[in-house]
PDB file of N, CA and C in Angstrom:
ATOM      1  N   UNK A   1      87.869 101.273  89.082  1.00  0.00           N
ATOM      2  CA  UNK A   1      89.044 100.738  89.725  1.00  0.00           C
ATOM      3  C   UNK A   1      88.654 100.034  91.011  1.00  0.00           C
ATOM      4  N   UNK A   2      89.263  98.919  91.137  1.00  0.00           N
ATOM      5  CA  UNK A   2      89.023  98.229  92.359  1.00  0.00           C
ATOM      6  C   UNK A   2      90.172  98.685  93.802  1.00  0.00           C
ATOM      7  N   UNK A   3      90.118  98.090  94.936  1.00  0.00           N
ATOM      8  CA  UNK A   3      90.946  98.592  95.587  1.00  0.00           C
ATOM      9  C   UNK A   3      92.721  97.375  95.180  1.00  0.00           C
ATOM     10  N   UNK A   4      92.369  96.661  95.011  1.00  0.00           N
ATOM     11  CA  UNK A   4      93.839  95.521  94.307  1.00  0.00           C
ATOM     12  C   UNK A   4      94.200  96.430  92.919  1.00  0.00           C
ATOM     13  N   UNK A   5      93.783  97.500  92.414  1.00  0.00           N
ATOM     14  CA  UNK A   5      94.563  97.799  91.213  1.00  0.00           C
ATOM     15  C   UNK A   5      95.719  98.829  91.621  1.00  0.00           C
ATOM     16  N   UNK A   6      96.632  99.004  91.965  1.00  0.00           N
ATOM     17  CA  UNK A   6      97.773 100.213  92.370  1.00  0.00           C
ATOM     18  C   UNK A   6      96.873 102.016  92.078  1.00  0.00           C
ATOM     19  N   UNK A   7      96.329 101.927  90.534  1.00  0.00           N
ATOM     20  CA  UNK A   7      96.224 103.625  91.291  1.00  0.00           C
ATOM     21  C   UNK A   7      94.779 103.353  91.899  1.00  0.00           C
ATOM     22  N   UNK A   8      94.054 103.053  92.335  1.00  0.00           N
ATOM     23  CA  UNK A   8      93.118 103.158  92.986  1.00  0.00           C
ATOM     24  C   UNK A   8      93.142 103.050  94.691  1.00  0.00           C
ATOM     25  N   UNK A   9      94.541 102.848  95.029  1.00  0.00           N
ATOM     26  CA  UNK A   9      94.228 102.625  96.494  1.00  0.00           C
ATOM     27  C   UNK A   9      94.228 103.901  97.105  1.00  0.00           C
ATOM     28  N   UNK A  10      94.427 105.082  96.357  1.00  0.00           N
ATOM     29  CA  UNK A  10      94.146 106.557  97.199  1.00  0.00           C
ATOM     30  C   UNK A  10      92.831 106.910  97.264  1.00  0.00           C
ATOM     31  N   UNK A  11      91.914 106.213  96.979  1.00  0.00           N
ATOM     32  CA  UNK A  11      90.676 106.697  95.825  1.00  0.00           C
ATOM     33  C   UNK A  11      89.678 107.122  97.798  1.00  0.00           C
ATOM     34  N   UNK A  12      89.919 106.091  98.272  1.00  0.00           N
ATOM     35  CA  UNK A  12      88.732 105.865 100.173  1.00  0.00           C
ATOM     36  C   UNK A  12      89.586 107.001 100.825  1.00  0.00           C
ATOM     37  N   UNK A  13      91.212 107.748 100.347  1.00  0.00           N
ATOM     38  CA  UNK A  13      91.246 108.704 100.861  1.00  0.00           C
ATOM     39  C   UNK A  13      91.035 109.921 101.122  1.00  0.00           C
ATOM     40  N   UNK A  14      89.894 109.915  99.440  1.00  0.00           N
ATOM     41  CA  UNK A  14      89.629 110.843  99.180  1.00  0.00           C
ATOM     42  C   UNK A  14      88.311 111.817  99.600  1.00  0.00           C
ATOM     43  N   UNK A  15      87.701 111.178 100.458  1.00  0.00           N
ATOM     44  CA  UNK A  15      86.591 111.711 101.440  1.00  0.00           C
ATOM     45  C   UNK A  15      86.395 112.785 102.005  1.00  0.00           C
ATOM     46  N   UNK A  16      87.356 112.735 102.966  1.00  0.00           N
ATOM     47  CA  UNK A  16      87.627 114.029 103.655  1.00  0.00           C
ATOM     48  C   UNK A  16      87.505 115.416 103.103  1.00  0.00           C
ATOM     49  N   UNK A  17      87.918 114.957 101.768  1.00  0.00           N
ATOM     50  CA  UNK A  17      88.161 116.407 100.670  1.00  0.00           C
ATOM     51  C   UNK A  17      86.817 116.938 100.524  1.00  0.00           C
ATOM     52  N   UNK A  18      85.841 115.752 100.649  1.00  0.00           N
ATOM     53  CA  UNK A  18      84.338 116.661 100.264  1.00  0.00           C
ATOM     54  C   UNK A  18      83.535 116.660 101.896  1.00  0.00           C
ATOM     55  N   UNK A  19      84.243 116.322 102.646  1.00  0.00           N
ATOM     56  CA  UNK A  19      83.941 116.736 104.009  1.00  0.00           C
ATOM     57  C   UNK A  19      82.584 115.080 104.503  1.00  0.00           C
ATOM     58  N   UNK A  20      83.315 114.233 104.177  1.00  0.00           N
ATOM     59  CA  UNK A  20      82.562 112.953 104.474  1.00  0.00           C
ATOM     60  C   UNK A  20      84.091 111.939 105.251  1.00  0.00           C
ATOM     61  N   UNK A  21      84.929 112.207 106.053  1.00  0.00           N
ATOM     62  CA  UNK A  21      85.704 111.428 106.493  1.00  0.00           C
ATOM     63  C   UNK A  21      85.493 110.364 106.790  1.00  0.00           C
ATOM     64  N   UNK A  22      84.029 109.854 107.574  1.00  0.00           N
ATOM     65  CA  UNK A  22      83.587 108.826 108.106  1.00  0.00           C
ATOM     66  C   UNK A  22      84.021 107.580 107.318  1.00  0.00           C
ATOM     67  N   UNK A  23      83.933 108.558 105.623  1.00  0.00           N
ATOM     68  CA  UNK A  23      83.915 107.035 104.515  1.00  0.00           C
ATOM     69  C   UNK A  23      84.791 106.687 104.678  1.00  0.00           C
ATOM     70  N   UNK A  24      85.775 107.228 104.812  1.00  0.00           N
ATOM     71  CA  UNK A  24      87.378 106.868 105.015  1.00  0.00           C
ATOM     72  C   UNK A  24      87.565 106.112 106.123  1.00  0.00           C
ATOM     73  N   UNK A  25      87.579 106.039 107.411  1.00  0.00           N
ATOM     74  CA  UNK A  25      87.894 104.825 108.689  1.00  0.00           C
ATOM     75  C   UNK A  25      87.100 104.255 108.085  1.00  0.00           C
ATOM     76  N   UNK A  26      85.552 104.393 107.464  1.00  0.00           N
ATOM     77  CA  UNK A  26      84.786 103.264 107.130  1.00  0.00           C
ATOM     78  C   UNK A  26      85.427 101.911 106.624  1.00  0.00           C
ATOM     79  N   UNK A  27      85.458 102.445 105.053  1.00  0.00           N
ATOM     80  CA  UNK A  27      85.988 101.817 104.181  1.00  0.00           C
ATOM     81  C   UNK A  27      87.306 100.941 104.493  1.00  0.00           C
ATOM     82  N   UNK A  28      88.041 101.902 105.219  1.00  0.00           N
ATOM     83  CA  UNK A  28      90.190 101.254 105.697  1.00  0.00           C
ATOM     84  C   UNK A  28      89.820 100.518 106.360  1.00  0.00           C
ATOM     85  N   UNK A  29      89.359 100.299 107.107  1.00  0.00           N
ATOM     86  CA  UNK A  29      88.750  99.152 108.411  1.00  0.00           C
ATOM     87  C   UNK A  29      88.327  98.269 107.391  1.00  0.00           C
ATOM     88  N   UNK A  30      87.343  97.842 106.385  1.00  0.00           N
ATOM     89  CA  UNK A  30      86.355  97.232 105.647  1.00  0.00           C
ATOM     90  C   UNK A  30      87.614  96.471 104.714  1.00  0.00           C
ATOM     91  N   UNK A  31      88.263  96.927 104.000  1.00  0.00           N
ATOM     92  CA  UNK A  31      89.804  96.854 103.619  1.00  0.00           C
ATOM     93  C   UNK A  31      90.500  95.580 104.050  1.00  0.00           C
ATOM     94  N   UNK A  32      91.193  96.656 104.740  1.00  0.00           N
ATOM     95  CA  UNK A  32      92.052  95.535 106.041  1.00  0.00           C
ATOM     96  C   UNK A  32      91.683  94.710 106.502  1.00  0.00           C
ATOM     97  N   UNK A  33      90.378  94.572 107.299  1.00  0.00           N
ATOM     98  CA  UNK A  33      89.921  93.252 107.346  1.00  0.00           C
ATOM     99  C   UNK A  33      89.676  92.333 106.534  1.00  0.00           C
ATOM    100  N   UNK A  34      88.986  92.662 105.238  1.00  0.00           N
ATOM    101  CA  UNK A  34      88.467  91.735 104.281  1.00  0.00           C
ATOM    102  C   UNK A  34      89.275  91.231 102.990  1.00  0.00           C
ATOM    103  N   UNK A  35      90.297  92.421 102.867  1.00  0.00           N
ATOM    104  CA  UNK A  35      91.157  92.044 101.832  1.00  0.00           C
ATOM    105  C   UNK A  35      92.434  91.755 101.749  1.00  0.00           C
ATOM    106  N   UNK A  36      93.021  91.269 103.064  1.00  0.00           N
ATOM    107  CA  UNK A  36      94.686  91.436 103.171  1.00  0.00           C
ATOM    108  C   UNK A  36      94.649  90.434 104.728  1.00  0.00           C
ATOM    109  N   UNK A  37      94.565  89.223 104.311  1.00  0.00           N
ATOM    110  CA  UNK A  37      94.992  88.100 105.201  1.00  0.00           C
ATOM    111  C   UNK A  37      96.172  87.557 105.328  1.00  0.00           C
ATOM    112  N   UNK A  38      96.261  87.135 106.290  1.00  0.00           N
ATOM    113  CA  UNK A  38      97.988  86.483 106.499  1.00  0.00           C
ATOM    114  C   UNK A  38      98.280  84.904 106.036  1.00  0.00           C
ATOM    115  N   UNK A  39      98.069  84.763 104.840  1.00  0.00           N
ATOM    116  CA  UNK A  39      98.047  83.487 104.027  1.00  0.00           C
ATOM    117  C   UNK A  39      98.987  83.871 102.869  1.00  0.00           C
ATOM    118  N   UNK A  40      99.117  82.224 102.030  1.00  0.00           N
ATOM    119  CA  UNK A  40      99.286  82.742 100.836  1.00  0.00           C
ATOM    120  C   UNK A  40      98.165  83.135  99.718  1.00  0.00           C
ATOM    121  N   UNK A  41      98.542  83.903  99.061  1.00  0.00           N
ATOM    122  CA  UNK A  41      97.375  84.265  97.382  1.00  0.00           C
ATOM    123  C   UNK A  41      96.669  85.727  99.078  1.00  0.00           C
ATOM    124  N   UNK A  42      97.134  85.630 100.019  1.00  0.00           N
ATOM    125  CA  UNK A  42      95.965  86.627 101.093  1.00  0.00           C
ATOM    126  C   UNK A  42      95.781  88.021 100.411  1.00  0.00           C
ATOM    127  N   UNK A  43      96.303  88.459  99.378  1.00  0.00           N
ATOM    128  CA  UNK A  43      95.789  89.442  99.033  1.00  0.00           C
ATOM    129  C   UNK A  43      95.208  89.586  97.808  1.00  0.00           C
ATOM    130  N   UNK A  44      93.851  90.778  98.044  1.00  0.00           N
ATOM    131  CA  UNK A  44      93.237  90.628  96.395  1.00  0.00           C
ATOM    132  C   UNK A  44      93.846  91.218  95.535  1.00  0.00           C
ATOM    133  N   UNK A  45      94.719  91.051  94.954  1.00  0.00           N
ATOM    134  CA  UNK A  45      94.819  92.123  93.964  1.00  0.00           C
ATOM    135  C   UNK A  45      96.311  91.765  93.103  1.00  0.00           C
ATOM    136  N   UNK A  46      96.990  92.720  92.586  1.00  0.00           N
ATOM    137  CA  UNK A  46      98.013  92.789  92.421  1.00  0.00           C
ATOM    138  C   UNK A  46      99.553  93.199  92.977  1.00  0.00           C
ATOM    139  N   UNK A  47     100.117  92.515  93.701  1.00  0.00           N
ATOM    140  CA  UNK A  47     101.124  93.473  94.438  1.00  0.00           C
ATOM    141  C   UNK A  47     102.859  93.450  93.855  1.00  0.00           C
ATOM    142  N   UNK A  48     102.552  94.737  92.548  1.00  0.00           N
ATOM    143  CA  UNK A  48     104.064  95.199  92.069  1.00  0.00           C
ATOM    144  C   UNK A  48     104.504  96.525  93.075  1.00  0.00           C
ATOM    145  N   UNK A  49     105.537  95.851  93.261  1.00  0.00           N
ATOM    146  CA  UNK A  49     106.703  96.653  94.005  1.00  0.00           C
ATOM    147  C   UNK A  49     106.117  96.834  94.948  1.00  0.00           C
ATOM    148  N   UNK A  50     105.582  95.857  96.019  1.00  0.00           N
ATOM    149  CA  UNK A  50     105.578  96.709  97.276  1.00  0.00           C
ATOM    150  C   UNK A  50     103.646  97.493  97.633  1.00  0.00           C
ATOM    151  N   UNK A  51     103.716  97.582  96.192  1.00  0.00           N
ATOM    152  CA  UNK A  51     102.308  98.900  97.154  1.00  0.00           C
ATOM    153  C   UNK A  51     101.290  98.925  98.059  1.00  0.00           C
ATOM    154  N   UNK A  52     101.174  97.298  97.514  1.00  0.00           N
ATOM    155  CA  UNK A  52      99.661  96.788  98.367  1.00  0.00           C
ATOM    156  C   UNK A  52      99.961  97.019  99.743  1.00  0.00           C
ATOM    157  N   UNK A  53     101.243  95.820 100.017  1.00  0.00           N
ATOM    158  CA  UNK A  53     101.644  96.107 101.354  1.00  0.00           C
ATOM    159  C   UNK A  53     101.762  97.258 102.006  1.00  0.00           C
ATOM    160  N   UNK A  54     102.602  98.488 101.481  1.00  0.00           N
ATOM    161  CA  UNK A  54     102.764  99.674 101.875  1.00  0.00           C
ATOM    162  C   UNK A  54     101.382 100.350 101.978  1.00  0.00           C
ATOM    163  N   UNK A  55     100.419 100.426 101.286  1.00  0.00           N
ATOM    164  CA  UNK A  55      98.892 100.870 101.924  1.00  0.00           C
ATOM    165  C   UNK A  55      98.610  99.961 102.814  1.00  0.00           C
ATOM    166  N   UNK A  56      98.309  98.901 103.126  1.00  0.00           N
ATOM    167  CA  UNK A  56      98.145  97.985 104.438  1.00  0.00           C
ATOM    168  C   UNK A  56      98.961  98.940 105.909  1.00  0.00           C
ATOM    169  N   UNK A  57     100.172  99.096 105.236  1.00  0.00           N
ATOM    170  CA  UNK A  57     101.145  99.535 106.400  1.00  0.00           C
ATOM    171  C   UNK A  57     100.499 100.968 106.842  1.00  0.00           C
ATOM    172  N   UNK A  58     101.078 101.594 106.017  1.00  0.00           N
ATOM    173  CA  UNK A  58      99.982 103.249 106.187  1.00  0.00           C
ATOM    174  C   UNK A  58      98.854 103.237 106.814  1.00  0.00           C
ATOM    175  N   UNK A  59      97.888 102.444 106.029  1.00  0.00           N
ATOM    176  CA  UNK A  59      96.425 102.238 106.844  1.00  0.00           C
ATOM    177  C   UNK A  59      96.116 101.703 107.910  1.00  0.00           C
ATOM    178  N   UNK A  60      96.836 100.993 108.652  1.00  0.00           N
ATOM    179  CA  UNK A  60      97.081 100.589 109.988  1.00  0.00           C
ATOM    180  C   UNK A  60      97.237 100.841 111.033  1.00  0.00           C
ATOM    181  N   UNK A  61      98.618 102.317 110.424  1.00  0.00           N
ATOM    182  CA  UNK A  61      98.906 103.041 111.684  1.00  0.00           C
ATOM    183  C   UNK A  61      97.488 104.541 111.696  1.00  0.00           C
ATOM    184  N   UNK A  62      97.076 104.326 110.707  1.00  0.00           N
ATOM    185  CA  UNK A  62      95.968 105.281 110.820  1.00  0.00           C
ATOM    186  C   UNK A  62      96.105 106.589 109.451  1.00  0.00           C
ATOM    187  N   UNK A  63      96.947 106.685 108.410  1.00  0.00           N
ATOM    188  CA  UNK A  63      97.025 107.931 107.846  1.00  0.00           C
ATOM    189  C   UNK A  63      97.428 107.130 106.684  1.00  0.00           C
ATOM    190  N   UNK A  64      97.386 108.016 105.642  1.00  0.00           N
ATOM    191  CA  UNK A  64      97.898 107.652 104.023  1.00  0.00           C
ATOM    192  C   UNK A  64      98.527 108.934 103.321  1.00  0.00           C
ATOM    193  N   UNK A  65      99.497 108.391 102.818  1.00  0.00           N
ATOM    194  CA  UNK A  65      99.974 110.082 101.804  1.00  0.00           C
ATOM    195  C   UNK A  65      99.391 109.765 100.397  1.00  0.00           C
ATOM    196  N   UNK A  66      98.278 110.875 100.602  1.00  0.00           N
ATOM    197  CA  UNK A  66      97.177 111.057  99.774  1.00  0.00           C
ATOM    198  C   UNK A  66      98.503 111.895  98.838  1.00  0.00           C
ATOM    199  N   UNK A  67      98.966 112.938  99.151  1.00  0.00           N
ATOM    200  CA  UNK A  67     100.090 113.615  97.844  1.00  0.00           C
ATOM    201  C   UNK A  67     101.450 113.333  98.859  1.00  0.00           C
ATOM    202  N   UNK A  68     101.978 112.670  98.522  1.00  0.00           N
ATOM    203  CA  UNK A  68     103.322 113.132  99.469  1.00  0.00           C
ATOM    204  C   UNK A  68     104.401 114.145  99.416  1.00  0.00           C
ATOM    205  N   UNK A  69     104.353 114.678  97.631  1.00  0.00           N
ATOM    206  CA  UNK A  69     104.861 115.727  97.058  1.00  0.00           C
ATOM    207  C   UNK A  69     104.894 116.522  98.266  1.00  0.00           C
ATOM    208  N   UNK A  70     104.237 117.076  98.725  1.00  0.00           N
ATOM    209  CA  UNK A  70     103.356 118.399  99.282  1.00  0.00           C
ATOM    210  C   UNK A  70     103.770 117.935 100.807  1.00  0.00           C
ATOM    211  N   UNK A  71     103.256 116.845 101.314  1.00  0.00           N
ATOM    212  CA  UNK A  71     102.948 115.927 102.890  1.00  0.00           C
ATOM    213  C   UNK A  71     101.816 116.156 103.250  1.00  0.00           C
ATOM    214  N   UNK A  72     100.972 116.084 101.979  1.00  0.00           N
ATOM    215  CA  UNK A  72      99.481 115.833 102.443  1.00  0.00           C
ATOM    216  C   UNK A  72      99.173 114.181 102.869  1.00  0.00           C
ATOM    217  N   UNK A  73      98.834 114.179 104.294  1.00  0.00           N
ATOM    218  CA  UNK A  73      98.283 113.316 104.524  1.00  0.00           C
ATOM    219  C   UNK A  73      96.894 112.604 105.147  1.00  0.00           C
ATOM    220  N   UNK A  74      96.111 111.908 105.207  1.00  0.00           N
ATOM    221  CA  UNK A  74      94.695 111.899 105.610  1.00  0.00           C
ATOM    222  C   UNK A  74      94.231 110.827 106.234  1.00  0.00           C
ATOM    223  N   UNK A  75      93.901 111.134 107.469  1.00  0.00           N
ATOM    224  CA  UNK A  75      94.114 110.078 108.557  1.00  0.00           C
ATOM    225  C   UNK A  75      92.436 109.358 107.913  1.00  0.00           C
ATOM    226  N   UNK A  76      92.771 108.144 108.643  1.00  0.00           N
ATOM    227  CA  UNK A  76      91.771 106.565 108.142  1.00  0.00           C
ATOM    228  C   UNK A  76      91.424 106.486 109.543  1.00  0.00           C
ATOM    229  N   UNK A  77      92.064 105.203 110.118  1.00  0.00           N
ATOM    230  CA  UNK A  77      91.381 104.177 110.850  1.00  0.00           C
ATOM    231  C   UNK A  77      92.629 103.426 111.478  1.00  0.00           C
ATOM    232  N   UNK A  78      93.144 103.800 112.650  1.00  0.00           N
ATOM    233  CA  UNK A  78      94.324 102.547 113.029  1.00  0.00           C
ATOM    234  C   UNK A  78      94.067 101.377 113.815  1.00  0.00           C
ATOM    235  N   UNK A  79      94.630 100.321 113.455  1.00  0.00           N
ATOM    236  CA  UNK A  79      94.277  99.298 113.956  1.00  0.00           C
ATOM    237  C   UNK A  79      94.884  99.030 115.115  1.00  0.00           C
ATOM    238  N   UNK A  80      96.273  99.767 115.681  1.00  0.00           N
ATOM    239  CA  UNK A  80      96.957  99.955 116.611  1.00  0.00           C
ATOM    240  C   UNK A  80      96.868 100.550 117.317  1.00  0.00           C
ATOM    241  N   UNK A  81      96.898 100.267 118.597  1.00  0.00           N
ATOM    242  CA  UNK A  81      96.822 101.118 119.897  1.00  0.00           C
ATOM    243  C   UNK A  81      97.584 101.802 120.416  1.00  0.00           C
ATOM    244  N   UNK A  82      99.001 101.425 119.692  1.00  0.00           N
ATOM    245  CA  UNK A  82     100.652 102.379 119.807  1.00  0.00           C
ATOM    246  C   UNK A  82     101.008 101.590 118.846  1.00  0.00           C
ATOM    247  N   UNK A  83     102.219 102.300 118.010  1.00  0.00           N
ATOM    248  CA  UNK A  83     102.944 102.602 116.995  1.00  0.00           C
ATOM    249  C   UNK A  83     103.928 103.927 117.502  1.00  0.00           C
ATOM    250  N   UNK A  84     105.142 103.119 117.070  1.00  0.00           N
ATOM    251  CA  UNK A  84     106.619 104.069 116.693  1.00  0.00           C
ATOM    252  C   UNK A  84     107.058 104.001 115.368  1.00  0.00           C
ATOM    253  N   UNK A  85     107.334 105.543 115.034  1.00  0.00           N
ATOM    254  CA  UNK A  85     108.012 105.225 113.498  1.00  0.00           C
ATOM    255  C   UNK A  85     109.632 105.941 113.950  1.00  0.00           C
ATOM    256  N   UNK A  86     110.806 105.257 113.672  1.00  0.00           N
ATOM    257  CA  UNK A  86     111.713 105.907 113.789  1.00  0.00           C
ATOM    258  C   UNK A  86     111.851 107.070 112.669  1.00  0.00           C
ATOM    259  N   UNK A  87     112.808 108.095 113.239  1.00  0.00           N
ATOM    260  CA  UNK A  87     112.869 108.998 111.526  1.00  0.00           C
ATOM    261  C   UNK A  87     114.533 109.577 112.038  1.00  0.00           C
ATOM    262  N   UNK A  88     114.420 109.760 111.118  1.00  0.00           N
ATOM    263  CA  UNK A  88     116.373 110.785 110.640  1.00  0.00           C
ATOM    264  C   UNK A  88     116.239 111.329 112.295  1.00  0.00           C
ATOM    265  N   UNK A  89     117.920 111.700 112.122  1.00  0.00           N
ATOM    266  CA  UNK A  89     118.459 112.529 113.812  1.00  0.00           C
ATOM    267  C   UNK A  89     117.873 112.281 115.220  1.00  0.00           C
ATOM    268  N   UNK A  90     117.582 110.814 115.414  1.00  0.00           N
ATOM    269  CA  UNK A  90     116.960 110.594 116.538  1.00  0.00           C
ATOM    270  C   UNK A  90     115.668 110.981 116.664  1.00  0.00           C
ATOM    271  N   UNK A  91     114.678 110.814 115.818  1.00  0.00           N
ATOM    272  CA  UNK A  91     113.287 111.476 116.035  1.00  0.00           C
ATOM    273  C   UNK A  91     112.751 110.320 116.455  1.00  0.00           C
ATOM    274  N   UNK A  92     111.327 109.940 116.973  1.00  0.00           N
ATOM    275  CA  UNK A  92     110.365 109.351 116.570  1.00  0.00           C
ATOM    276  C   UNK A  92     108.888 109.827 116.391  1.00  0.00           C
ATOM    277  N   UNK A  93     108.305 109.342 115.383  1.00  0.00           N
ATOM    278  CA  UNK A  93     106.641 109.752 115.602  1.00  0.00           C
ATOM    279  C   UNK A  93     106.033 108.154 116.071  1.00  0.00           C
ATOM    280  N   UNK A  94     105.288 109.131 116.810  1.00  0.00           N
ATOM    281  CA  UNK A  94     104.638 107.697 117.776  1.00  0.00           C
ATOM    282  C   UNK A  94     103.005 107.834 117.768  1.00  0.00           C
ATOM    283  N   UNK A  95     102.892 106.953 117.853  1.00  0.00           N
ATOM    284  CA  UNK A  95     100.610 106.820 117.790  1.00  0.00           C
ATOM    285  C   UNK A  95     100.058 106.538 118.994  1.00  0.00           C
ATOM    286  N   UNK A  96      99.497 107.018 118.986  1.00  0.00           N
ATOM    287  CA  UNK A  96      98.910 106.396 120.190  1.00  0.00           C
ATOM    288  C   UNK A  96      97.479 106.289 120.379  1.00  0.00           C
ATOM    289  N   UNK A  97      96.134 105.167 119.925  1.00  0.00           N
ATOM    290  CA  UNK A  97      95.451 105.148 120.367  1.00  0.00           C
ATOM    291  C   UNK A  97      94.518 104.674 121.239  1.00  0.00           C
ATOM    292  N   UNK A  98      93.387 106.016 121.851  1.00  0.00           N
ATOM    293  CA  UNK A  98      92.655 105.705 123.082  1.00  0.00           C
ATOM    294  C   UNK A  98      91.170 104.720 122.754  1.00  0.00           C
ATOM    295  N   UNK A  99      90.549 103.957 123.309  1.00  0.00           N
ATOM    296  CA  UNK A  99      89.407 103.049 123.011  1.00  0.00           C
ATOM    297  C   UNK A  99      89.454 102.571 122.047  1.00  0.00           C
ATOM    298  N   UNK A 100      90.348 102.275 120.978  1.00  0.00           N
ATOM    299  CA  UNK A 100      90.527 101.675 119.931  1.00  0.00           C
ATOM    300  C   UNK A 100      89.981 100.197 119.630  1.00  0.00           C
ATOM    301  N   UNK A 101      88.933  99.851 119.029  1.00  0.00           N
ATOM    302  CA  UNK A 101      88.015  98.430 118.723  1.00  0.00           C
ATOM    303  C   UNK A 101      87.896  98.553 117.312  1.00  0.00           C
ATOM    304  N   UNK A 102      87.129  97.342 117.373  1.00  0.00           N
ATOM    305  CA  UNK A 102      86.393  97.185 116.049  1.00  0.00           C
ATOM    306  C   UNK A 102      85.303  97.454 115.919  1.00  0.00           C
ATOM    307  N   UNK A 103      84.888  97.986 116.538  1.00  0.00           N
ATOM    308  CA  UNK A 103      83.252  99.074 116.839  1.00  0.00           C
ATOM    309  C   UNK A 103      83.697 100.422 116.847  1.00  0.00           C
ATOM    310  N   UNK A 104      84.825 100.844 117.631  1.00  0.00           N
ATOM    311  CA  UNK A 104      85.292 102.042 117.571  1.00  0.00           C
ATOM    312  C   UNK A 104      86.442 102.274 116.382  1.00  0.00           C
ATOM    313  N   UNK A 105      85.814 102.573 115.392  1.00  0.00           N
ATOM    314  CA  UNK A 105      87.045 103.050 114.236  1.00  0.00           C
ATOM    315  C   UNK A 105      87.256 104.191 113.899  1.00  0.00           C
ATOM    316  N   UNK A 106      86.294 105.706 114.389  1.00  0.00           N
ATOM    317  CA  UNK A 106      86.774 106.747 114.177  1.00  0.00           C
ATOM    318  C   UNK A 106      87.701 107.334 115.003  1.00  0.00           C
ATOM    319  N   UNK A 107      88.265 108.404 114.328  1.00  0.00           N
ATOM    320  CA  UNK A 107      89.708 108.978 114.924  1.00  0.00           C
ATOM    321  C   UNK A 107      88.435 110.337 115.406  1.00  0.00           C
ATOM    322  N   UNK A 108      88.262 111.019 117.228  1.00  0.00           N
ATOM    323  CA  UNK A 108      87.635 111.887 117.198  1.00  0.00           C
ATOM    324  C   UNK A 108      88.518 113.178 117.659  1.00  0.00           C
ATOM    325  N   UNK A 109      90.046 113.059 117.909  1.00  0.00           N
ATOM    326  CA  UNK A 109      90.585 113.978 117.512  1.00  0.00           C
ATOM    327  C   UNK A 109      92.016 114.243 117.449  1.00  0.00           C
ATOM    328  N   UNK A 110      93.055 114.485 117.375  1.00  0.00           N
ATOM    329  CA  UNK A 110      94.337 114.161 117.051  1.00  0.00           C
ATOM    330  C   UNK A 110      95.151 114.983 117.662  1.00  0.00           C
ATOM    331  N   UNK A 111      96.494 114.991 118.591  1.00  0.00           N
ATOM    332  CA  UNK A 111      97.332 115.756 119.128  1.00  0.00           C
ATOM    333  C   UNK A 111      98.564 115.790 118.631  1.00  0.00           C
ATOM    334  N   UNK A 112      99.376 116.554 118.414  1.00  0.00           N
ATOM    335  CA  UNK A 112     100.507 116.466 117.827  1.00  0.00           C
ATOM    336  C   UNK A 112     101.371 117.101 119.294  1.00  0.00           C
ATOM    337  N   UNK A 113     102.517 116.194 119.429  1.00  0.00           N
ATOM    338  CA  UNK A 113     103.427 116.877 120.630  1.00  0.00           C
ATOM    339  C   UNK A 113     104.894 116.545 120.373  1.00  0.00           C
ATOM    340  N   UNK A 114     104.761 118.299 120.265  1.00  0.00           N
ATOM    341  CA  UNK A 114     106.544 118.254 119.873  1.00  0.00           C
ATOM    342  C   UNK A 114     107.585 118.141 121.061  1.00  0.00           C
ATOM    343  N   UNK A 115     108.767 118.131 120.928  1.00  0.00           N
ATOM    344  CA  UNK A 115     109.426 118.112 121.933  1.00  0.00           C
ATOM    345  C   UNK A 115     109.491 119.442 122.474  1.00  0.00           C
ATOM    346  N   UNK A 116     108.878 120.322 122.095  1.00  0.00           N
ATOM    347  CA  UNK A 116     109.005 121.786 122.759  1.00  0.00           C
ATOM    348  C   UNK A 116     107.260 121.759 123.479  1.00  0.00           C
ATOM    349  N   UNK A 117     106.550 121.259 123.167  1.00  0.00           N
ATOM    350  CA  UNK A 117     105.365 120.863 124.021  1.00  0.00           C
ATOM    351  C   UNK A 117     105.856 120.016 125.244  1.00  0.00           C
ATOM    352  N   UNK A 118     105.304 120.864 126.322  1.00  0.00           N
ATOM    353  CA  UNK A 118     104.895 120.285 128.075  1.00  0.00           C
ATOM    354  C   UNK A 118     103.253 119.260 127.793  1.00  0.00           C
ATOM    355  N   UNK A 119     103.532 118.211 128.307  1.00  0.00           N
ATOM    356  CA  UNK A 119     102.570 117.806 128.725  1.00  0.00           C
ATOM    357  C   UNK A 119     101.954 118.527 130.622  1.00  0.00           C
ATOM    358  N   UNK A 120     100.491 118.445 130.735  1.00  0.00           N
ATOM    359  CA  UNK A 120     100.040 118.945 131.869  1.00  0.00           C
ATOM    360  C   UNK A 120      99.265 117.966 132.393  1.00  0.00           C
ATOM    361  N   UNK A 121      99.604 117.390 133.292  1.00  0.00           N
ATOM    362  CA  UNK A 121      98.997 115.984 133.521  1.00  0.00           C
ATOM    363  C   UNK A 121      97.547 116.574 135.214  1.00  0.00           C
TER     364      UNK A 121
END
C-alpha cells in the first residue's frame, strides 16, 4: 500500500506500537511536505470522501486516530506552532508548539492542562 491509497494512511502510525516513534514525525513530516501541495492534481493519490485531506489535517496539528473507536491516538509531527480545535460546551483543545522547525520535528514531551490544572509560572 502506498500512502495515496485510503487504508494505508494509518500504516507511519503505526511505530510507536513497536516502540520506534521517531518513524512516525519522520515519515508525517516526509508526507506533508512531499505529497500534498497547494495546486491542482497537488495530491498523490486518491481523495474519496475527504480522507486524504483529513490525514493532512490530523497530521499537521501533530496526532492521528490510529482507532478512534477506543480514542486511541498517536502523536506525529506538527507543523504548527499553535492550533485551536473548538469542541461541544465551550471547550477548546489547543497546541501549542515550542522550537518547532523543519530540523526540529520530534515531539520531546507533551502536557495536557485541564481547566482544573494551575499553571506555576
Amino acid at each position: 500500500m502506498t500512502h495515496g491509497n485510503e487504508p494505508g494512511h494509518h500504516t507511519i502510525y503505526l511505530y510507536p506500537f513497536i516502540g520506534e516513534q521517531w518513524k512516525t514525525a519522520n515519515k508525517a513530516r516526509y508526507i506533508m511536505k512531499n505529497m500534498y501541495r497547494n495546486m491542482p492534481n497537488g495530491l498523490e493519490g486518491n481523495e474519496d470522501c475527504s480522507q486524504m485531506s483529513s490525514w493532512y489535517i490530523f497530521s499537521s496539528l501533530g496526532f492521528y486516530p490510529v482507532y478512534p473507536f477506543n480514542g486511541v491516538f498517536v502523536f506525529g509531527s506538527p507543523l504548527f506552532d499553535k492550533a485551536s480545535i473548538s469542541l461541544p460546551q465551550n471547550r477548546k483543545f489547543e497546541i501549542e508548539v515550542i522550537n518547532n522547525s523543519s530540523d526540529n520535528i520530534y515531539i520531546q514531551s507533551v502536557t495536557l492542562i485541564t481547566s482544573l490544572t494551575k499553571r506555576v509560572i
